[in-house]
C-alpha atoms as a PDB file:
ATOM      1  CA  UNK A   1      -4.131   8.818   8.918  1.00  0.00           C
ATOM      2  CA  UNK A   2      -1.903   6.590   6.843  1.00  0.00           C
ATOM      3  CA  UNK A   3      -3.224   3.310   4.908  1.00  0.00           C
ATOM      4  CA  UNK A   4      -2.410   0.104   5.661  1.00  0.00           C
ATOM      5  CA  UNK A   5      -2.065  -3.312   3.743  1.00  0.00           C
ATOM      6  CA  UNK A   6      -4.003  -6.252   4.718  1.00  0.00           C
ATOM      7  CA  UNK A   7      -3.818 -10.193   4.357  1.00  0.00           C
ATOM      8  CA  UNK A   8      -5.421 -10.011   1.184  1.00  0.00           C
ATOM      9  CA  UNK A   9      -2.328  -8.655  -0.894  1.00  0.00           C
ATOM     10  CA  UNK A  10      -1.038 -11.117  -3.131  1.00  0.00           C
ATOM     11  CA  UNK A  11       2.207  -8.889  -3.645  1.00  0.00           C
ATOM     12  CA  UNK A  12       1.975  -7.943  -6.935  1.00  0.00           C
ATOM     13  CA  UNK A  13       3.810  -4.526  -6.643  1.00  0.00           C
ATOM     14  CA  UNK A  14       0.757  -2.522  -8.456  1.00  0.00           C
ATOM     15  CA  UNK A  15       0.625  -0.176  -5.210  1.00  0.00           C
ATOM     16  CA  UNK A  16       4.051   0.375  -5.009  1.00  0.00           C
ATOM     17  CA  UNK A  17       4.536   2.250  -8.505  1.00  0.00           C
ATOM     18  CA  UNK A  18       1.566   4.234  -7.390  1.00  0.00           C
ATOM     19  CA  UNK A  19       2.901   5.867  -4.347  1.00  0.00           C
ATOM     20  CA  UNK A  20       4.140   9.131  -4.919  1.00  0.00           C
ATOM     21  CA  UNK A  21       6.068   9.455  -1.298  1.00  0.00           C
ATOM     22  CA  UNK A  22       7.853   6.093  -2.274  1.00  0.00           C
ATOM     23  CA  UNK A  23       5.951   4.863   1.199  1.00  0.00           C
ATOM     24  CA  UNK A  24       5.685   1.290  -0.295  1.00  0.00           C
ATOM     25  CA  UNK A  25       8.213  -1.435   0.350  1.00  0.00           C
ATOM     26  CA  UNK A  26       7.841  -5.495  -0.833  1.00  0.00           C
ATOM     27  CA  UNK A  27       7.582  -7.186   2.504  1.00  0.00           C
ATOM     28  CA  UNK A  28       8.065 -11.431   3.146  1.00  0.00           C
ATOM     29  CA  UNK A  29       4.241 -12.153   2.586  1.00  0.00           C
ATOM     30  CA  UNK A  30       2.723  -8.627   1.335  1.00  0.00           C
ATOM     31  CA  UNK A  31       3.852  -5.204   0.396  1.00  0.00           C
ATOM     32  CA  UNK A  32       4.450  -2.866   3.701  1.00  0.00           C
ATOM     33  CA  UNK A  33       3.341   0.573   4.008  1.00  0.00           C
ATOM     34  CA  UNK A  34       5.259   3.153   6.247  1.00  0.00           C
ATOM     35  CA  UNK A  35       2.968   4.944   8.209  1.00  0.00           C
ATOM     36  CA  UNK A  36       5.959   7.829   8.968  1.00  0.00           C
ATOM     37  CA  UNK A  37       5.806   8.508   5.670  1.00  0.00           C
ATOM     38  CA  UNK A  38       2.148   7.990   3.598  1.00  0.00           C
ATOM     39  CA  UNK A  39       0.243  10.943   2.784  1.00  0.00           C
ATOM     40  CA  UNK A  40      -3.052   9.477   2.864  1.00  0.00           C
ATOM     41  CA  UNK A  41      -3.554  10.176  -0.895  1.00  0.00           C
ATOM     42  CA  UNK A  42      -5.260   6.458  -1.366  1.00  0.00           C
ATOM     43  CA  UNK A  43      -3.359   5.618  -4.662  1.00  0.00           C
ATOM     44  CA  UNK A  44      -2.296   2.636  -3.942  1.00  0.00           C
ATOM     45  CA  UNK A  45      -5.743   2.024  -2.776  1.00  0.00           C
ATOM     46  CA  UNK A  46      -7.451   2.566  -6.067  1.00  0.00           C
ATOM     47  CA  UNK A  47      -5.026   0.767  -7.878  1.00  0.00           C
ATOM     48  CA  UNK A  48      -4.787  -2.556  -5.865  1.00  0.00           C
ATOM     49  CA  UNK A  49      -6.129  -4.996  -7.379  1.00  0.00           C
ATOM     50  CA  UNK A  50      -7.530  -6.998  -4.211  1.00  0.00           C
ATOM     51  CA  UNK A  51      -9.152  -4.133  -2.616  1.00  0.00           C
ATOM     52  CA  UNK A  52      -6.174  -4.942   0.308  1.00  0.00           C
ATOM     53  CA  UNK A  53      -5.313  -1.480   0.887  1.00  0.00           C
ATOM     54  CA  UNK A  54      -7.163   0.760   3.610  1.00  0.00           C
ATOM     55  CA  UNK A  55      -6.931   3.733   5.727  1.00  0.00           C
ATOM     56  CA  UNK A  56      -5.554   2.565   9.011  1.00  0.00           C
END
């Protein structure tokens, strides 16, 4: 099951350093995550800041 980012990112790019499959891109509003290629390790997740990050 991979995470997923919700409207409550302010896309500050803390969850992106965090990912160690490189599964985080910036997006136009919020940070995207690829579901082909998260691990479900929930990195980013403990590291975000806004609690925006969740298992999909």
């Amino acid at each position: 099951m991979a995470y997923g980012i919700d409207d409550n990112c302010i896309n500050c790019g803390s969850c992106q350093g965090s990912c160690p499959v490189s599964a985080i891109s910036e997006g136009d509003d919020k940070h995207e995550i690829n579901a082909d290629l998260c691990i479900d390790c929930g990195a980013c997740a403990d590291i975000c800041p806004t609690e925006a990050i969740h298992p999909q």
